[in-house]
C-alpha atoms as a PDB file:
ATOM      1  CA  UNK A   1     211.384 110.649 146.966  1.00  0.00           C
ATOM      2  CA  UNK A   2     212.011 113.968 145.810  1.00  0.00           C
ATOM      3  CA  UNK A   3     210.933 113.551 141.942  1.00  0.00           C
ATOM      4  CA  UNK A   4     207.494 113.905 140.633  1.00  0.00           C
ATOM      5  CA  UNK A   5     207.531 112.126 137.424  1.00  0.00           C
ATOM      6  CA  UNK A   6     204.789 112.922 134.351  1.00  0.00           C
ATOM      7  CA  UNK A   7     202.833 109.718 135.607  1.00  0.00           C
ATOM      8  CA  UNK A   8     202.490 111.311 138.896  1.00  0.00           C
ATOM      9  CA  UNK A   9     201.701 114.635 137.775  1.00  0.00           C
ATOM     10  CA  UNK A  10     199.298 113.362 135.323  1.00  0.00           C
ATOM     11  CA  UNK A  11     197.152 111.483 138.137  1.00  0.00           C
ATOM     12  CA  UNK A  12     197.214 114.728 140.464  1.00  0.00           C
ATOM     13  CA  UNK A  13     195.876 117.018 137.961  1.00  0.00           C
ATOM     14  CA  UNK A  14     193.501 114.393 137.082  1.00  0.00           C
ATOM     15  CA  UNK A  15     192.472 113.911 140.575  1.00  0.00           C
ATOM     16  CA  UNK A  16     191.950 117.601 141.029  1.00  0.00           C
ATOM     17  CA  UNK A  17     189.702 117.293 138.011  1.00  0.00           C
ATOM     18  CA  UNK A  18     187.275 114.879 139.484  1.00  0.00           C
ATOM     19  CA  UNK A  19     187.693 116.038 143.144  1.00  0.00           C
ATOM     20  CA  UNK A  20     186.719 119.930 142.296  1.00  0.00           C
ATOM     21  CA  UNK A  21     184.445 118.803 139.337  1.00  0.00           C
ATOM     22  CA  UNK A  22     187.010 121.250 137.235  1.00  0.00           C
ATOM     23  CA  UNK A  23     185.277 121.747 133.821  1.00  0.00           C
ATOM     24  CA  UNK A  24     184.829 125.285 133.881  1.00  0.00           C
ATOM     25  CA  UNK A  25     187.066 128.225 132.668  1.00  0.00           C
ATOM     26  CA  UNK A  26     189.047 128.891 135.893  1.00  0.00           C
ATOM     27  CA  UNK A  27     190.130 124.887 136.473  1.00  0.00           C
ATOM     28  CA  UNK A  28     190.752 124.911 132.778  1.00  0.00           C
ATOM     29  CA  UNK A  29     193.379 127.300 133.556  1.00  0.00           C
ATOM     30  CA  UNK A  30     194.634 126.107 136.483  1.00  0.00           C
ATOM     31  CA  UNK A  31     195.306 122.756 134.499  1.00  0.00           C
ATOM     32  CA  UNK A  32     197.020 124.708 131.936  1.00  0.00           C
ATOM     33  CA  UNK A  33     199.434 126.373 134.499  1.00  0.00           C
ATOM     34  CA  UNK A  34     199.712 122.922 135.662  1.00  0.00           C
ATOM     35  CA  UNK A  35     200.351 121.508 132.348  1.00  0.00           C
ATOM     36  CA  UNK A  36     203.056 124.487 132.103  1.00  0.00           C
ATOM     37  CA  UNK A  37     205.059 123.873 135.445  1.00  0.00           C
ATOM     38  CA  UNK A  38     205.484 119.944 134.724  1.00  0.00           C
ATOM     39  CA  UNK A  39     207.860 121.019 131.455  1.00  0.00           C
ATOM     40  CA  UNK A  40     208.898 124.012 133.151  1.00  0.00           C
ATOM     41  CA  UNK A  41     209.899 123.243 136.637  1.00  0.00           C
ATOM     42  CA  UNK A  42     209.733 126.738 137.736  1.00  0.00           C
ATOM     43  CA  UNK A  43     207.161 128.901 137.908  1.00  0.00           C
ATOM     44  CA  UNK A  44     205.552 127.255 141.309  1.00  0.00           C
ATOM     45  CA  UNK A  45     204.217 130.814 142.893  1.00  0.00           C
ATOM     46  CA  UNK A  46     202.560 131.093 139.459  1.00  0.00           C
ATOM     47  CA  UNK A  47     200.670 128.204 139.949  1.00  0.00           C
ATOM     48  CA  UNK A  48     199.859 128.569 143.683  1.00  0.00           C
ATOM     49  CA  UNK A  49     198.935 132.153 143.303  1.00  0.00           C
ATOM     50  CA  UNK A  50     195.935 130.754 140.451  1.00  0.00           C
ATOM     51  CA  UNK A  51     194.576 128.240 143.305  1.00  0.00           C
ATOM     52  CA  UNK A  52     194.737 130.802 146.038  1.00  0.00           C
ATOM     53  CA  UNK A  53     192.896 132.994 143.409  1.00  0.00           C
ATOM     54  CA  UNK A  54     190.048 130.369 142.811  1.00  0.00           C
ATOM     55  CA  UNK A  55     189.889 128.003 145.296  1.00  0.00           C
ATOM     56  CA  UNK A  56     188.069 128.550 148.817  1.00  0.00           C
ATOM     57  CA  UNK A  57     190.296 127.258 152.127  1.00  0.00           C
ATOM     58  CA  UNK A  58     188.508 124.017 151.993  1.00  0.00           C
ATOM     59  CA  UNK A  59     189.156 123.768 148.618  1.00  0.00           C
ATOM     60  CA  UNK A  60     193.023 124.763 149.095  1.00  0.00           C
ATOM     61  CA  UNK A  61     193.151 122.335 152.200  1.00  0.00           C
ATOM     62  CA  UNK A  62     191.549 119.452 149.952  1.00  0.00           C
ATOM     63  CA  UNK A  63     194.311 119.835 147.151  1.00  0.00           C
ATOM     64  CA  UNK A  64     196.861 119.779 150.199  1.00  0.00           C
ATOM     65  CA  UNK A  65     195.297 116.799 151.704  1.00  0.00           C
ATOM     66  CA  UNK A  66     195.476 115.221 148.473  1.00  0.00           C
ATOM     67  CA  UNK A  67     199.093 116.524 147.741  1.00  0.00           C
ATOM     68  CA  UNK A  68     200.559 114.981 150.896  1.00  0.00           C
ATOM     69  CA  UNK A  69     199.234 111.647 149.877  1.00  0.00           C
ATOM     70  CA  UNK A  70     200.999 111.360 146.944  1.00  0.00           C
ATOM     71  CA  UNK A  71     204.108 112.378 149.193  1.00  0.00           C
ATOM     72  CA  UNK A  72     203.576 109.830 150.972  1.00  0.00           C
ATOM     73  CA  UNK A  73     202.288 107.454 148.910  1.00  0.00           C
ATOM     74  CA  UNK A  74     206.260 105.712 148.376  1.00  0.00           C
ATOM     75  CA  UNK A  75     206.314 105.328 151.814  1.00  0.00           C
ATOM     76  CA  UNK A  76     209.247 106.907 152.349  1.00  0.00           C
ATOM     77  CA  UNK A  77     207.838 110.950 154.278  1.00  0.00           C
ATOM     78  CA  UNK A  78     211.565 112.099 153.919  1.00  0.00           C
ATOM     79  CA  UNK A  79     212.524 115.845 155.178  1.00  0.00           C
ATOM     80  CA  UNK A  80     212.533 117.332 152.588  1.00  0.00           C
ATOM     81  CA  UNK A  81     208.749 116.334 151.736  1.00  0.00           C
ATOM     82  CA  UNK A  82     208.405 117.302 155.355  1.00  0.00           C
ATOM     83  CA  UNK A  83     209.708 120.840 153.846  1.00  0.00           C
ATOM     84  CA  UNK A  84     207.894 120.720 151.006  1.00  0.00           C
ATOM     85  CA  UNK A  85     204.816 120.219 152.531  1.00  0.00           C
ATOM     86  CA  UNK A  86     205.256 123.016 155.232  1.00  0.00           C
ATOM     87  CA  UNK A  87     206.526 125.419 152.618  1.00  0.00           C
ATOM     88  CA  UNK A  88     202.905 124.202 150.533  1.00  0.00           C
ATOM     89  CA  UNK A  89     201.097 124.814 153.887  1.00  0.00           C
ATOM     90  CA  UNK A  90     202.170 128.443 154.374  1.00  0.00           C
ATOM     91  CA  UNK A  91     202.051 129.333 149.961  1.00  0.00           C
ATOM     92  CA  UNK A  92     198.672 128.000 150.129  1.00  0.00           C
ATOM     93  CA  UNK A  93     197.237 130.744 152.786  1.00  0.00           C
ATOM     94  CA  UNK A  94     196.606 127.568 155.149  1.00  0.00           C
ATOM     95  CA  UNK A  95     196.659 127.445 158.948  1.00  0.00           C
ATOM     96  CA  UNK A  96     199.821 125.966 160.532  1.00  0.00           C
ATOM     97  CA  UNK A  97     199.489 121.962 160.850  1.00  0.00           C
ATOM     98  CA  UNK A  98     198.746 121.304 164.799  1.00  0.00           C
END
């Protein structure tokens, strides 16, 4: 629907959490970026650029994955998810969706 409230944002980065088992130093940051973008708003290559960093493709297409279900989670794919998602495909150093 276009918004991500703090409820939302709060269950991905807890998701990411238990899906990557993200205890250590480098998901501890990547939370904190996190953290830092949901008050911020801006700051999005920031953020991507610290998961291309430390997480492997499958990794990056398993936060994706997980990404696009939220998006679609409303029910409501609109184009400019559709955008979002593409532009998340390409930031994220991921092959073009067949």
């Amino acid at each position: 629907d276009g918004r991500v409230n703090h409820h939302e944002f709060d269950e991905i980065i807890r998701d990411v959490g238990v899906e990557f088992h993200s205890i250590d130093e480098e998901a501890a940051e990547l939370l904190e970026v996190g953290a830092f973008l949901a008050h911020e708003g801006k700051h999005l290559d920031r953020f991507i650029g610290e998961v291309n960093r430390h997480f492997d493709q499958a990794q990056r297409e398993h936060l994706y994955d997980m990404l696009i279900k939220v998006a679609q989670s409303d029910g409501n794919f609109n184009t400019k998810e559709r955008e979002l998602a593409a532009f998340l495909r390409e930031k994220l150093l991921l092959p073009a969706a067949a």
